[in-house]
PDB file of N, CA and C in Angstrom:
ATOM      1  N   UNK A   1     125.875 114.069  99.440  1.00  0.00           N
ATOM      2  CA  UNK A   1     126.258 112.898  98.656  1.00  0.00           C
ATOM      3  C   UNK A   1     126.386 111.667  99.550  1.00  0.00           C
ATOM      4  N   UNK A   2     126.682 111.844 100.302  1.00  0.00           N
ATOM      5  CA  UNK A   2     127.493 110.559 101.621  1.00  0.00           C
ATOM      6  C   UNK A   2     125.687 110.168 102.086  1.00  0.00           C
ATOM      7  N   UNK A   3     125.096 111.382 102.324  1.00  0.00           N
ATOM      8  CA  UNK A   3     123.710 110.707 103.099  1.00  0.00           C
ATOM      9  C   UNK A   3     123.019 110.311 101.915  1.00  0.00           C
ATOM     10  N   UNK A   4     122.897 110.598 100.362  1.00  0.00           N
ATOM     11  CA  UNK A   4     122.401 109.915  99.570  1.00  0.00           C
ATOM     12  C   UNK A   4     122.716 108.050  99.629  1.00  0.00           C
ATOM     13  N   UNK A   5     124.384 107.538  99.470  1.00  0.00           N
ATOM     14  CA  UNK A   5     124.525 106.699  99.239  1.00  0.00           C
ATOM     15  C   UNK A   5     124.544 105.659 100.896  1.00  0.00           C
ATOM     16  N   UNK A   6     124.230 106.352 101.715  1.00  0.00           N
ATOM     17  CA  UNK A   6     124.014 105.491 103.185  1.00  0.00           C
ATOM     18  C   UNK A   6     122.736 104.970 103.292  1.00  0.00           C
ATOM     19  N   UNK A   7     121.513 106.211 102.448  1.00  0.00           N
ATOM     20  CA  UNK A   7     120.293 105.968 102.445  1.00  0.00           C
ATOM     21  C   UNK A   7     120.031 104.394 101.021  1.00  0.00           C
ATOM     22  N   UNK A   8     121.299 104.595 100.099  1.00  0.00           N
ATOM     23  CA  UNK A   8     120.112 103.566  99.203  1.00  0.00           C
ATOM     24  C   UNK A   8     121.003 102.539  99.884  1.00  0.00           C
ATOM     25  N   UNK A   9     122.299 102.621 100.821  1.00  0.00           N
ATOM     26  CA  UNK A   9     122.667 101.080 101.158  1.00  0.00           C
ATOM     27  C   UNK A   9     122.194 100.501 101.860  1.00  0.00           C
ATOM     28  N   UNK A  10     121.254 101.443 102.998  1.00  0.00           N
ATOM     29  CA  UNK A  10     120.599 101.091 103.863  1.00  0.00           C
ATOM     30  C   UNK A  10     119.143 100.753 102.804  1.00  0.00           C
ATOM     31  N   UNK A  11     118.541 101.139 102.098  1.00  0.00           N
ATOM     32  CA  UNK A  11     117.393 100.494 101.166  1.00  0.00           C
ATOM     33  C   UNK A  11     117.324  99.137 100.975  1.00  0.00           C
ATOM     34  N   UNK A  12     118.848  99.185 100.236  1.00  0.00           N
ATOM     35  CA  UNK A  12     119.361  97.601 100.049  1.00  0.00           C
ATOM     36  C   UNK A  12     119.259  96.602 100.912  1.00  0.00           C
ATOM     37  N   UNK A  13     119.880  97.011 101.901  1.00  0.00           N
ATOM     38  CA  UNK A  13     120.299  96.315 103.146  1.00  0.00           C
ATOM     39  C   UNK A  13     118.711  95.487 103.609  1.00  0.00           C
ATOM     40  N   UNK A  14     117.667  96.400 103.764  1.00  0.00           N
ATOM     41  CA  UNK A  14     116.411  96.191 104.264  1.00  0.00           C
ATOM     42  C   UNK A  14     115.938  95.202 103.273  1.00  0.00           C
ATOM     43  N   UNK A  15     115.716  95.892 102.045  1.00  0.00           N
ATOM     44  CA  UNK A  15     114.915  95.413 100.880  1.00  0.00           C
ATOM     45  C   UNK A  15     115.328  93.631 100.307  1.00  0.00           C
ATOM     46  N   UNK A  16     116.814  93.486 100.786  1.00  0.00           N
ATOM     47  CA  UNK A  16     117.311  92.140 100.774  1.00  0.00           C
ATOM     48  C   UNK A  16     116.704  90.705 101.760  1.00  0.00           C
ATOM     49  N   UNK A  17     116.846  91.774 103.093  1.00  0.00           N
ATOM     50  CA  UNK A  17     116.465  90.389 104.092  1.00  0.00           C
ATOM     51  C   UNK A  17     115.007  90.691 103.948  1.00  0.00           C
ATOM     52  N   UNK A  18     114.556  91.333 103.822  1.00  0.00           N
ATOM     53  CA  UNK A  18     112.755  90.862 103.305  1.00  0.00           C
ATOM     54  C   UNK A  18     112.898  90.061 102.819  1.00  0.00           C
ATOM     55  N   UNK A  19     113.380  89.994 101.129  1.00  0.00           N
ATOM     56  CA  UNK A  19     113.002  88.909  99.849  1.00  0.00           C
ATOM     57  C   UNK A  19     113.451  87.735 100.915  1.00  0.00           C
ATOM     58  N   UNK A  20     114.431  87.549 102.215  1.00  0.00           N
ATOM     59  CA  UNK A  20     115.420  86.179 102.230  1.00  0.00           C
ATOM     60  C   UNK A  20     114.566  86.209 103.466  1.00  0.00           C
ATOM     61  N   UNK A  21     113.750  86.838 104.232  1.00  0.00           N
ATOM     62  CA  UNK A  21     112.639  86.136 104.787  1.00  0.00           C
ATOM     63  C   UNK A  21     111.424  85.651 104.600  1.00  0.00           C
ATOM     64  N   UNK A  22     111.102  86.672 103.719  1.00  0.00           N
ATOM     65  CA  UNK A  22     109.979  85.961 102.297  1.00  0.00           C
ATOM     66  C   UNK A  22     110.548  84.509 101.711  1.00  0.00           C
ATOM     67  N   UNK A  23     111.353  84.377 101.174  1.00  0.00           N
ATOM     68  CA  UNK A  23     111.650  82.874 100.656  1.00  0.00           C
ATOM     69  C   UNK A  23     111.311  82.044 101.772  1.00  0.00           C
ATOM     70  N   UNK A  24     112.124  81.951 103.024  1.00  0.00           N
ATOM     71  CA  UNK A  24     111.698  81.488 103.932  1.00  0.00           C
ATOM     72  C   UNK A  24     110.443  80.818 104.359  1.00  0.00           C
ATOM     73  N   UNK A  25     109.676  81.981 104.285  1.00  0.00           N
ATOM     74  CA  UNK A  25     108.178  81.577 104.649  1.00  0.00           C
ATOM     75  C   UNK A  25     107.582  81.119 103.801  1.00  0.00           C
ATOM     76  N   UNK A  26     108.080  81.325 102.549  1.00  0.00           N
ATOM     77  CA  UNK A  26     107.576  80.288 101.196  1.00  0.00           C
ATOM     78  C   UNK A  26     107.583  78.902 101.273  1.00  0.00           C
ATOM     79  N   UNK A  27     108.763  78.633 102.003  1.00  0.00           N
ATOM     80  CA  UNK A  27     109.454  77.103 101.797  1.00  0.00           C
ATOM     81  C   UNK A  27     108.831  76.578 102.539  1.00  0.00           C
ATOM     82  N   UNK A  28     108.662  76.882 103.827  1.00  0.00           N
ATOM     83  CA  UNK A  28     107.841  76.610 105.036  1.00  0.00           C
ATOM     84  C   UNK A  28     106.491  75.901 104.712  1.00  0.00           C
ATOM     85  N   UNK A  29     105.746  77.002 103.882  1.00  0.00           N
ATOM     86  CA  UNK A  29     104.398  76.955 103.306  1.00  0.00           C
ATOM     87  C   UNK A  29     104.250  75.437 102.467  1.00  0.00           C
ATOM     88  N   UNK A  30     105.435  75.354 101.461  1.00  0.00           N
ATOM     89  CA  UNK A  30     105.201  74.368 100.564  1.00  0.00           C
ATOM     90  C   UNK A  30     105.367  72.816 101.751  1.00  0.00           C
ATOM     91  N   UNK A  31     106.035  73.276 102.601  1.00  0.00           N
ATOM     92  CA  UNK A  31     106.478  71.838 103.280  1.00  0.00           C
ATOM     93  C   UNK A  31     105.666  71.625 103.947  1.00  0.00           C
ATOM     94  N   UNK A  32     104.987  72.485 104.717  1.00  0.00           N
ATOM     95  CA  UNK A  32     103.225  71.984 105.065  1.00  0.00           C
ATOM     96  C   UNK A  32     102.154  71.416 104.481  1.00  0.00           C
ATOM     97  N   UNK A  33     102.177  72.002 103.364  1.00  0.00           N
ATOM     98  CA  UNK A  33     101.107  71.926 102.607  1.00  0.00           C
ATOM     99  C   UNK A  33     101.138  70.481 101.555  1.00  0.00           C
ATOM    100  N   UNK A  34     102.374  70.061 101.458  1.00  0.00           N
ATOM    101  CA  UNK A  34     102.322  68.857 100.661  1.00  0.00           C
ATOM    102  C   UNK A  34     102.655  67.763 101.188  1.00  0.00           C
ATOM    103  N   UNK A  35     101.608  67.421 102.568  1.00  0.00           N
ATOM    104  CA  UNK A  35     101.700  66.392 103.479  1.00  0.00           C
ATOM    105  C   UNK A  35     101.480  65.022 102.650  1.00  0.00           C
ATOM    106  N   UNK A  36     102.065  64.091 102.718  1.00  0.00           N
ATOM    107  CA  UNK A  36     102.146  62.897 102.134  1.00  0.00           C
ATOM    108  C   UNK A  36     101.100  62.066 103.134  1.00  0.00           C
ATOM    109  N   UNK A  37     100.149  61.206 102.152  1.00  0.00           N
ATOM    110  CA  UNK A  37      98.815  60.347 102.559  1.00  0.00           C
ATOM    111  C   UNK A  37      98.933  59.055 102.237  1.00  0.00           C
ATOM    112  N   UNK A  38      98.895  58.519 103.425  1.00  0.00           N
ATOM    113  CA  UNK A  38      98.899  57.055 102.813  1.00  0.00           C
ATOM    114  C   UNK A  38      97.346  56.455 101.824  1.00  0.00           C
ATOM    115  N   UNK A  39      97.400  55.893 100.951  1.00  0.00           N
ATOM    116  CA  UNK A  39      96.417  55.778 100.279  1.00  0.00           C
ATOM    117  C   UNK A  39      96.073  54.689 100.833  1.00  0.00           C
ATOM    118  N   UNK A  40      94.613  54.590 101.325  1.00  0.00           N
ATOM    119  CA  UNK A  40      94.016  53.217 101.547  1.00  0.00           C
ATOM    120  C   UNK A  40      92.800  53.337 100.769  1.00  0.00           C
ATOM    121  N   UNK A  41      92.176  52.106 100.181  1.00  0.00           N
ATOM    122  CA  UNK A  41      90.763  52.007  99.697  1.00  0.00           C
ATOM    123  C   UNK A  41      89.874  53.095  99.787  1.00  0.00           C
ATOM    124  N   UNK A  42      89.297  53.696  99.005  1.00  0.00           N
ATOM    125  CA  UNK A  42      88.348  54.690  99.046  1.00  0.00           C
ATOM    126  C   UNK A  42      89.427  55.767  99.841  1.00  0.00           C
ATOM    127  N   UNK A  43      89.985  56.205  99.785  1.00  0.00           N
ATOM    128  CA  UNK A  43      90.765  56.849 100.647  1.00  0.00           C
ATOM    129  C   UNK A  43      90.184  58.427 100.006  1.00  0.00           C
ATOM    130  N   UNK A  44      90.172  59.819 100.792  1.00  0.00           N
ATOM    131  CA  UNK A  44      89.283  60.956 100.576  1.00  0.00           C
ATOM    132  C   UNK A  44      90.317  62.109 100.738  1.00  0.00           C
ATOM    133  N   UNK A  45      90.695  63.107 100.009  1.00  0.00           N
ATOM    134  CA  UNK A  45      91.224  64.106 100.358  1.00  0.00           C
ATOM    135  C   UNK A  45      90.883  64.990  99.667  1.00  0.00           C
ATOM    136  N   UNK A  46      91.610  66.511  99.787  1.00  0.00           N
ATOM    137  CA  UNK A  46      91.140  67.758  99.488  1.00  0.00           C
ATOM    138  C   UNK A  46      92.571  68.588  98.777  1.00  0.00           C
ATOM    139  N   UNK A  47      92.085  68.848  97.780  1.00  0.00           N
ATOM    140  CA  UNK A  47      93.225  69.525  96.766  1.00  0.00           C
ATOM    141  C   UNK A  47      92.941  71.303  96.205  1.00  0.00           C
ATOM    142  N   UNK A  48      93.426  71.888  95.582  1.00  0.00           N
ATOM    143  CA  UNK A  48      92.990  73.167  95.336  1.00  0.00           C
ATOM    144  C   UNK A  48      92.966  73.085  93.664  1.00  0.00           C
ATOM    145  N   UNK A  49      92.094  74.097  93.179  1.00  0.00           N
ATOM    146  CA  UNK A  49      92.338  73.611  92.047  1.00  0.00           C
ATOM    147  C   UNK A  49      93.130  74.151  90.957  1.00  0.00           C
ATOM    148  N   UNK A  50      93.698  75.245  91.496  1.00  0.00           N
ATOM    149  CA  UNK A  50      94.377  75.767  90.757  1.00  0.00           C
ATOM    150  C   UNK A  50      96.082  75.148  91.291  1.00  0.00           C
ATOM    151  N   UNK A  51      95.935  75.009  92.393  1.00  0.00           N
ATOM    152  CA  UNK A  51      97.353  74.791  93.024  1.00  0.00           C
ATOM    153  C   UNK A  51      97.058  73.227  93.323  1.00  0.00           C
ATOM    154  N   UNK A  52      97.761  72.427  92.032  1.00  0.00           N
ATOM    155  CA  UNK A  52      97.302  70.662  92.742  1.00  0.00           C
ATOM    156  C   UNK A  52      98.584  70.075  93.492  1.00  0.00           C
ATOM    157  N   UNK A  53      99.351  70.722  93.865  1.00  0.00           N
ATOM    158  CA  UNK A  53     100.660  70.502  94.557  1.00  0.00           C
ATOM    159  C   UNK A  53     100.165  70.506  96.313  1.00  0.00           C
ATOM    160  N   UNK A  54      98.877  71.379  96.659  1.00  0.00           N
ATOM    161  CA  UNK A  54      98.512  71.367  97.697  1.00  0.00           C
ATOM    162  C   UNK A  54      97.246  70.160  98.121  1.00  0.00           C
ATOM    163  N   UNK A  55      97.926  69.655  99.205  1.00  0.00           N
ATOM    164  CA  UNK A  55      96.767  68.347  99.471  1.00  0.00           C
ATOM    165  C   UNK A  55      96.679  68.400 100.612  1.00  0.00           C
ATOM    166  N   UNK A  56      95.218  68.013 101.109  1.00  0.00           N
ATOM    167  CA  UNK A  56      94.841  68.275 102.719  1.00  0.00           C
ATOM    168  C   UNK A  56      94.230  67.532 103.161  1.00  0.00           C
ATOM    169  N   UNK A  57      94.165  66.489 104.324  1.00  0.00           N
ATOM    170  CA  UNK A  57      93.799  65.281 104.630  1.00  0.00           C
ATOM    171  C   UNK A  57      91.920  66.113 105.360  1.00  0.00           C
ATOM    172  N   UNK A  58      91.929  67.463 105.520  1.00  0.00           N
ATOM    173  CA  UNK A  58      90.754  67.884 105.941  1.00  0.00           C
ATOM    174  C   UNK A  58      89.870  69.269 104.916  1.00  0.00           C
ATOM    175  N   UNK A  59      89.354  68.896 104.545  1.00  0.00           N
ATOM    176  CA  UNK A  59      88.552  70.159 103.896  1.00  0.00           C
ATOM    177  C   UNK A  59      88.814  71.774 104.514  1.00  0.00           C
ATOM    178  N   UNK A  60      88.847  72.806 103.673  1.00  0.00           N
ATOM    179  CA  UNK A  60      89.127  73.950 103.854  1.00  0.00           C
ATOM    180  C   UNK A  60      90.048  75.021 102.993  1.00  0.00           C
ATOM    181  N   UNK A  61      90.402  75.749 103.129  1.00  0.00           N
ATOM    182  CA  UNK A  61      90.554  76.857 102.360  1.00  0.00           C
ATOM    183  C   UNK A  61      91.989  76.396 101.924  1.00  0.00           C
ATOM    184  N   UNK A  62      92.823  77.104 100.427  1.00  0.00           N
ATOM    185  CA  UNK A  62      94.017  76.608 100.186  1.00  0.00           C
ATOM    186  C   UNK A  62      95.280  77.840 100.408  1.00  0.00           C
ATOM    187  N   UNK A  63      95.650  77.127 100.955  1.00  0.00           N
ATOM    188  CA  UNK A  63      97.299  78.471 101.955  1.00  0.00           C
ATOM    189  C   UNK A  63      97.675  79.598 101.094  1.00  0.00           C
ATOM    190  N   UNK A  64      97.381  79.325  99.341  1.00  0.00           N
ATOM    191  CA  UNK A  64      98.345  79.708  98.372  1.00  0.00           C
ATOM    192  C   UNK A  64      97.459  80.824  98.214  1.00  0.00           C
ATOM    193  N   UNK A  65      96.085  80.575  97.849  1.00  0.00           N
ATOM    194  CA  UNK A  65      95.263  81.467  96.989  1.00  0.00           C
ATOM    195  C   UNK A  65      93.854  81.740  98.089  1.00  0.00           C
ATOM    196  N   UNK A  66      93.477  80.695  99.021  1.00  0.00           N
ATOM    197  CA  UNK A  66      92.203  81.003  99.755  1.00  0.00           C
ATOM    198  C   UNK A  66      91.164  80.579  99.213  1.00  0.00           C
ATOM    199  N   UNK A  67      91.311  79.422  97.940  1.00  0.00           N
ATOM    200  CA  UNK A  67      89.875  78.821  97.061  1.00  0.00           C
ATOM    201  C   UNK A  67      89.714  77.741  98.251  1.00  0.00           C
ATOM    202  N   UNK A  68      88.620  77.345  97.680  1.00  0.00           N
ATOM    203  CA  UNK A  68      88.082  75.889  98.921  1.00  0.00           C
ATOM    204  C   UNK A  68      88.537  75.265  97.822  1.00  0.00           C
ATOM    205  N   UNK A  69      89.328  74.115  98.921  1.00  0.00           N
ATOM    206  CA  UNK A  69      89.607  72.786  98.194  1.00  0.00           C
ATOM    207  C   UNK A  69      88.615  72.118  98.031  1.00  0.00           C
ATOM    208  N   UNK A  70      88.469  71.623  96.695  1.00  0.00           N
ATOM    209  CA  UNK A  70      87.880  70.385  96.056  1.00  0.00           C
ATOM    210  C   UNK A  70      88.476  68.908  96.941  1.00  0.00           C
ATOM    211  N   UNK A  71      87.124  68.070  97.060  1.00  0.00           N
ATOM    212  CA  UNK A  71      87.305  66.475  97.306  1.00  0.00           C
ATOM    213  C   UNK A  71      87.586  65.971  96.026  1.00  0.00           C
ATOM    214  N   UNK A  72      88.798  64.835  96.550  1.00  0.00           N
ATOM    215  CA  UNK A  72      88.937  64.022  95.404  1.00  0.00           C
ATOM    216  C   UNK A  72      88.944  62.653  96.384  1.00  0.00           C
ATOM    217  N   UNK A  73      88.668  61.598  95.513  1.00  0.00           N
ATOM    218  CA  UNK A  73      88.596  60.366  95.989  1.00  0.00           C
ATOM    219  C   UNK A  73      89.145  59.140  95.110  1.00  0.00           C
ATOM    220  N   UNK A  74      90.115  58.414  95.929  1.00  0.00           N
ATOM    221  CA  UNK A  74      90.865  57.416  95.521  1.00  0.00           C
ATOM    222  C   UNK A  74      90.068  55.880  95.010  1.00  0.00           C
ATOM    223  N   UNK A  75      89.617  55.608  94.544  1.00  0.00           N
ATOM    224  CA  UNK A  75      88.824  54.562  94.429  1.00  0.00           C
ATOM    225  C   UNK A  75      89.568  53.089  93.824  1.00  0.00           C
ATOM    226  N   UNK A  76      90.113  52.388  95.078  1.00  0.00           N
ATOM    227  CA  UNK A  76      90.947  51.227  94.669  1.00  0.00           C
ATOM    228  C   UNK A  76      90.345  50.166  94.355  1.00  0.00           C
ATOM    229  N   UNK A  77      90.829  49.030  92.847  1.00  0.00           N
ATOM    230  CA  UNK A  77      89.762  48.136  92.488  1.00  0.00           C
ATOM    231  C   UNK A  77      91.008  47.117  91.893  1.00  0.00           C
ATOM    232  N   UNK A  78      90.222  45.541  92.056  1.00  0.00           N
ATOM    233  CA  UNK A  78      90.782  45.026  92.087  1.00  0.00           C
ATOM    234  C   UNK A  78      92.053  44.218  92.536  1.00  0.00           C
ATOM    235  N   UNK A  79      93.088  43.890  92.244  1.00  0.00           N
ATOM    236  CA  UNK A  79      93.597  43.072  93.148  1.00  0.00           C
ATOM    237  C   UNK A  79      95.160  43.847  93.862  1.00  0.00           C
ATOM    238  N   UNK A  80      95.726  43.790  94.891  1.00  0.00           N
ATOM    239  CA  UNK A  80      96.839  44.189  95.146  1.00  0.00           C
ATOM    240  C   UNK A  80      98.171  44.256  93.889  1.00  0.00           C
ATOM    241  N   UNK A  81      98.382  43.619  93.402  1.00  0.00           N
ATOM    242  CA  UNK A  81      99.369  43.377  92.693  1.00  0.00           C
ATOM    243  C   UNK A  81      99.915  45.227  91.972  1.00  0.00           C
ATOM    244  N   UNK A  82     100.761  45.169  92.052  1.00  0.00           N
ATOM    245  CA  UNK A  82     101.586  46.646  91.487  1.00  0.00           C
ATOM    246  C   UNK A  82     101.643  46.839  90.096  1.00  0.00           C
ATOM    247  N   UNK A  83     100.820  47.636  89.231  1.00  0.00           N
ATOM    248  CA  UNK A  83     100.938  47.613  88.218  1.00  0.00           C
ATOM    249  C   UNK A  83     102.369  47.807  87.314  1.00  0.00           C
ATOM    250  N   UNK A  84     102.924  47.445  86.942  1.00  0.00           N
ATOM    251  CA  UNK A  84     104.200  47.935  86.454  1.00  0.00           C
ATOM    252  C   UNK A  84     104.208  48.311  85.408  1.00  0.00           C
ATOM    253  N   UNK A  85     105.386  49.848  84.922  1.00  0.00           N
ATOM    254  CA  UNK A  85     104.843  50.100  83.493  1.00  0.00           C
ATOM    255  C   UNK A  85     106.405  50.275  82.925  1.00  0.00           C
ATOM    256  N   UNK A  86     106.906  50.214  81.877  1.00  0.00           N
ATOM    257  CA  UNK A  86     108.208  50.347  80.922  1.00  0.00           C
ATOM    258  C   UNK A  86     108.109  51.348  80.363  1.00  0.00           C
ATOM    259  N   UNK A  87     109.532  51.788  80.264  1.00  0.00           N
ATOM    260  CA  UNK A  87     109.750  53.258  79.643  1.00  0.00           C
ATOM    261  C   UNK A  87     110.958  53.046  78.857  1.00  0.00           C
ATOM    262  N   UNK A  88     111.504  53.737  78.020  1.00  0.00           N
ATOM    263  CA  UNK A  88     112.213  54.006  77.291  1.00  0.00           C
ATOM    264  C   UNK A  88     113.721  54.904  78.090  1.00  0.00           C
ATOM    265  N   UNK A  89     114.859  54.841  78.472  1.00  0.00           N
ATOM    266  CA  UNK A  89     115.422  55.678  79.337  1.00  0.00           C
ATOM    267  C   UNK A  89     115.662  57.059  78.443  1.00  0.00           C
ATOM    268  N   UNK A  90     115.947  57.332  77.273  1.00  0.00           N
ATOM    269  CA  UNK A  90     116.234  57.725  75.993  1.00  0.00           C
ATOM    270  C   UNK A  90     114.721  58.783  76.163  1.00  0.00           C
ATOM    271  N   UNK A  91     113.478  58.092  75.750  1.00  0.00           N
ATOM    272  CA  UNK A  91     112.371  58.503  75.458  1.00  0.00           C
ATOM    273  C   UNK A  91     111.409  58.592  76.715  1.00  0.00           C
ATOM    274  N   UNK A  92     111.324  59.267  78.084  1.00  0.00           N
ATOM    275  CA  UNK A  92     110.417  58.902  78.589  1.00  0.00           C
ATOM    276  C   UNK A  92     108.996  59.196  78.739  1.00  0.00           C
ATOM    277  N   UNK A  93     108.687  59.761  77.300  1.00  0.00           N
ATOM    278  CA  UNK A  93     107.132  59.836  77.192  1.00  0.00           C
ATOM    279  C   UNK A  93     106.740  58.619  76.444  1.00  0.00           C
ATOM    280  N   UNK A  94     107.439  57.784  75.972  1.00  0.00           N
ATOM    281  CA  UNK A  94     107.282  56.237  75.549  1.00  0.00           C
ATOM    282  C   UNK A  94     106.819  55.017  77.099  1.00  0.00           C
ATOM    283  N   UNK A  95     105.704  55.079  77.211  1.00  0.00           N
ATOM    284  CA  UNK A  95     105.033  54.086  77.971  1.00  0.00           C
ATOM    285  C   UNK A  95     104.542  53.057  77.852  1.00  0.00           C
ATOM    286  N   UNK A  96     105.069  51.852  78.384  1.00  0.00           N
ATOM    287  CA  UNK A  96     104.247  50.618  77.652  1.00  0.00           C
ATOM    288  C   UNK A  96     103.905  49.681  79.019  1.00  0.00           C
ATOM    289  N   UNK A  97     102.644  48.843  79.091  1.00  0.00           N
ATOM    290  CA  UNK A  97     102.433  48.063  79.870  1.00  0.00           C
ATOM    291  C   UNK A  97     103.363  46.597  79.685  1.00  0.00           C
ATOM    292  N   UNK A  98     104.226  46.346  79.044  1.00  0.00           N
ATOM    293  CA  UNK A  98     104.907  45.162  79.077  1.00  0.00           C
ATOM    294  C   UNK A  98     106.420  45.851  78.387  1.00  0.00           C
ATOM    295  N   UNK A  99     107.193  44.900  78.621  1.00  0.00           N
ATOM    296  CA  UNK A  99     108.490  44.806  78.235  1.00  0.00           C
ATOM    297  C   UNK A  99     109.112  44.951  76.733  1.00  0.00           C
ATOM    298  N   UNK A 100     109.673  45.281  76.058  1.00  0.00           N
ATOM    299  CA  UNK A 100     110.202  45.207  74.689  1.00  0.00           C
ATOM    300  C   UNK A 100     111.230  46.478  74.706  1.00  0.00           C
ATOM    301  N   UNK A 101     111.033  46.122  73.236  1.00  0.00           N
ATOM    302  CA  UNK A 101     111.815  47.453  72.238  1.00  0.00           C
ATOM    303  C   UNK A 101     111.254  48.883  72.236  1.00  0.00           C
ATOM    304  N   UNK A 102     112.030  50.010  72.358  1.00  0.00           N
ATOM    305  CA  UNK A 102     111.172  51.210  71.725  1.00  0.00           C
ATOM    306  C   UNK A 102     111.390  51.938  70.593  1.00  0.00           C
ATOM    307  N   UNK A 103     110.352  52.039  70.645  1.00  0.00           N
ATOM    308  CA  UNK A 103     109.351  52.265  69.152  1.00  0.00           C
ATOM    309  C   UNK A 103     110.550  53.547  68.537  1.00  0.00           C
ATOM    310  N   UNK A 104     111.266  54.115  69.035  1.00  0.00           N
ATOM    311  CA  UNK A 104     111.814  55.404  68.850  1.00  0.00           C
ATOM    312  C   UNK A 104     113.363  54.874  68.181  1.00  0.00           C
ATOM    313  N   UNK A 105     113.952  54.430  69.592  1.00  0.00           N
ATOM    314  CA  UNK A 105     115.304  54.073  69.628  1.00  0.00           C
ATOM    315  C   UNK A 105     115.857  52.209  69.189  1.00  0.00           C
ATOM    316  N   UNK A 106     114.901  51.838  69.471  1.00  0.00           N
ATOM    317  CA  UNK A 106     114.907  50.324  69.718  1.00  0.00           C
ATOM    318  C   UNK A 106     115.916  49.947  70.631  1.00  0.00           C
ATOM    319  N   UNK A 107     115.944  50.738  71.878  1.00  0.00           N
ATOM    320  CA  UNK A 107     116.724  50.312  72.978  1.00  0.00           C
ATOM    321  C   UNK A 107     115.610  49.692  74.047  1.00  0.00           C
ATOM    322  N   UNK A 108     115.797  48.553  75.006  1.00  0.00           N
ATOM    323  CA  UNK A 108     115.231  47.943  75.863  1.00  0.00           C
ATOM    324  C   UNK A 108     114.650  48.920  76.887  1.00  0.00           C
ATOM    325  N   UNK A 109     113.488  48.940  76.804  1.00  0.00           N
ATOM    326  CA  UNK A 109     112.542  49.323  77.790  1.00  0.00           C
ATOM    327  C   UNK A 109     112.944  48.740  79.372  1.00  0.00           C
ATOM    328  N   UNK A 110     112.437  49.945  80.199  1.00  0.00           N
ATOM    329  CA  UNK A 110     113.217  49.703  81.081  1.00  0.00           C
ATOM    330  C   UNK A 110     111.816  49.991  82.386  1.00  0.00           C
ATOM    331  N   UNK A 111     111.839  49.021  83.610  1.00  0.00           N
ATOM    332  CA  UNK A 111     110.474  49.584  84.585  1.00  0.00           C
ATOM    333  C   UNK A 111     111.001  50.994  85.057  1.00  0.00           C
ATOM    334  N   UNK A 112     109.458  51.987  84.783  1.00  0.00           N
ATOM    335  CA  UNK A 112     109.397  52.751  85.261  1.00  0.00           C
ATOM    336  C   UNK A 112     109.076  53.094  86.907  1.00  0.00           C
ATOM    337  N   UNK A 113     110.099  54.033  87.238  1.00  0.00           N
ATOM    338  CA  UNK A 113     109.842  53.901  88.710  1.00  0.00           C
ATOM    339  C   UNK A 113     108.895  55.123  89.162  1.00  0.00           C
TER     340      UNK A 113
END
């Protein structure tokens, strides 16, 4: 009885810090992989397509699954100025290119950040 319950605490024991080194190396993974790009004009990068959370400033295989990333390309037009868009705080699938009322609540639209 005693070596039954030493054996599943010791199971436990093992089977725990796996999953909590597994998470680990998960987190790791995501914080690599979702390197932030500065966007300039025509600017070129590489995404996966099942996993679009992963972005890669160089072509090649994706960490998660092993598909080749797809190119995508930024194509900037027109003038600097920041487009700004209004939202609803209440509603925020209510999007509008200018300022007012919404359509829902009729509370003041507010810039979306």
């Amino acid at each position: 009885m005693k070596k039954k319950v030493l054996t599943t605490a010791l199971v436990l024991i093992i089977s725990c810090s796996m999953a909590f080194a597994q998470s680990k190396t998960t987190t790791k993974e995501k914080q690599s992989t979702s390197t932030k790009m500065e966007i300039v004009k025509d600017s070129v990068y590489y995404t996966c397509p099942m996993h679009k959370d992963v972005i890669m400033a160089k072509p090649g295989k994706c960490p998660k699954c092993g598909m080749t990333l797809e190119k995508k390309t930024i194509k900037m037009t027109g003038t600097k100025e920041a487009i700004v868009k209004y939202t609803c705080s209440m509603h925020p699938e209510v999007i509008s290119d200018k300022p007012g009322k919404c359509p829902k609540c009729g509370m003041d639209l507010i810039v979306k950040k």
